[in-house]
Protein backbone atom coordinates (compact mmCIF):
# COMPACT_ATOMS: atom_id res chain seq x y z
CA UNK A 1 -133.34 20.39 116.09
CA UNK A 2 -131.66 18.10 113.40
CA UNK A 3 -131.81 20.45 110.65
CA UNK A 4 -130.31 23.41 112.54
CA UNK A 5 -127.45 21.66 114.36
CA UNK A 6 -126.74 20.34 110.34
CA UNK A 7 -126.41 24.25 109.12
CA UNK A 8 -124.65 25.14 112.35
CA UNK A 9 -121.83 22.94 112.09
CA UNK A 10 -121.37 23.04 108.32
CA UNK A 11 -118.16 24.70 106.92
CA UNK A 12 -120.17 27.47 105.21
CA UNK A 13 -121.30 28.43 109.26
CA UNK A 14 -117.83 27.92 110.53
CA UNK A 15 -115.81 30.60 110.91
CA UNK A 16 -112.41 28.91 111.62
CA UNK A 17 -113.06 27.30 107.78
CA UNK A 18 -114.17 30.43 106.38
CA UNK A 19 -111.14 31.65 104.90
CA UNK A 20 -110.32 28.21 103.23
CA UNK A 21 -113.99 28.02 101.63
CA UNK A 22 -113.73 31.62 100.45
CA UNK A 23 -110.79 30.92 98.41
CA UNK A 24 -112.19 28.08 96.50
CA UNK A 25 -114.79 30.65 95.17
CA UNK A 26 -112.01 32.86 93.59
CA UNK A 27 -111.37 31.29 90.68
CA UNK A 28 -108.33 31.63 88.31
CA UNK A 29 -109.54 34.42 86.12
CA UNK A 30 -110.77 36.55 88.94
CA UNK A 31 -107.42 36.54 90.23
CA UNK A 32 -105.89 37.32 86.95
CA UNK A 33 -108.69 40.50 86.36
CA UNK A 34 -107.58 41.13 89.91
CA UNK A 35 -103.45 41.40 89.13
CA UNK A 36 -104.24 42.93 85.89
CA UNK A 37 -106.43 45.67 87.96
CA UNK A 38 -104.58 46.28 91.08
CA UNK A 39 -101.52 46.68 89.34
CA UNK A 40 -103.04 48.94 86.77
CA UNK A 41 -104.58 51.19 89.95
CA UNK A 42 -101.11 50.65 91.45
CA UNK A 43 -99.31 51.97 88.19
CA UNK A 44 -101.45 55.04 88.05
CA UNK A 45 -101.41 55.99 91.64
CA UNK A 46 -97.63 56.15 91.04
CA UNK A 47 -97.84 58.58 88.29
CA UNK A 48 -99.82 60.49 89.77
CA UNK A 49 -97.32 61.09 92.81
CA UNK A 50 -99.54 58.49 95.74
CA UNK A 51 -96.64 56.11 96.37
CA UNK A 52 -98.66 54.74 99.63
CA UNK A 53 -101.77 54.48 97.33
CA UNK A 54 -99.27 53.14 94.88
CA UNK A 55 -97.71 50.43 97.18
CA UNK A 56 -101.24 49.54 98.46
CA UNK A 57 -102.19 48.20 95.04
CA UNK A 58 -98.83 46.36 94.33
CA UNK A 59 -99.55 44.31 97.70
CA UNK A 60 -102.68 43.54 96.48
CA UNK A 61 -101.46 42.64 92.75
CA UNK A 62 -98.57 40.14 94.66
CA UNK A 63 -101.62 38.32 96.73
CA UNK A 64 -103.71 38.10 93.36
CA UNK A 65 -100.11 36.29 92.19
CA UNK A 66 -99.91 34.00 94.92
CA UNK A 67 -103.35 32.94 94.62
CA UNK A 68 -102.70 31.97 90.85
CA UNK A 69 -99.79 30.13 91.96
CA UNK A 70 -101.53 28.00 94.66
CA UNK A 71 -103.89 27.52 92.10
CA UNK A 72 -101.58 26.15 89.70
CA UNK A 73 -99.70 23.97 92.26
């Protein structure tokens, strides 16, 4: 009983703490390959005419940038 109520209520089992562990994984250069990518994706769905595609990846490129900011902070 001990060693399942211990893994139970641990933060990796939580899912209200989830979120917050998740982003500790993510570490500074995955969300720079992630900017550099999204925005990439984002600049070529442009071109080729897919401005929702297009917009899509920006979003994603401005939450990459936010991470790296709350990282730096």
């Amino acid at each position: 009983m001990g060693q399942s109520y211990a893994r139970r209520n641990s933060p990796a089992f939580n899912p209200g703490s989830q979120p917050a562990a998740r982003e500790q994984l993510v570490t500074r250069e995955d969300a720079q390959q992630g900017y550099a990518r999204a925005m990439k994706l984002g600049d070529t769905e442009a071109l080729a005419g897919n401005r929702i595609e297009a917009e899509r990846h920006y979003q994603q490129a401005e939450h990459c940038l936010r991470s790296l900011h709350r990282r730096a902070a």
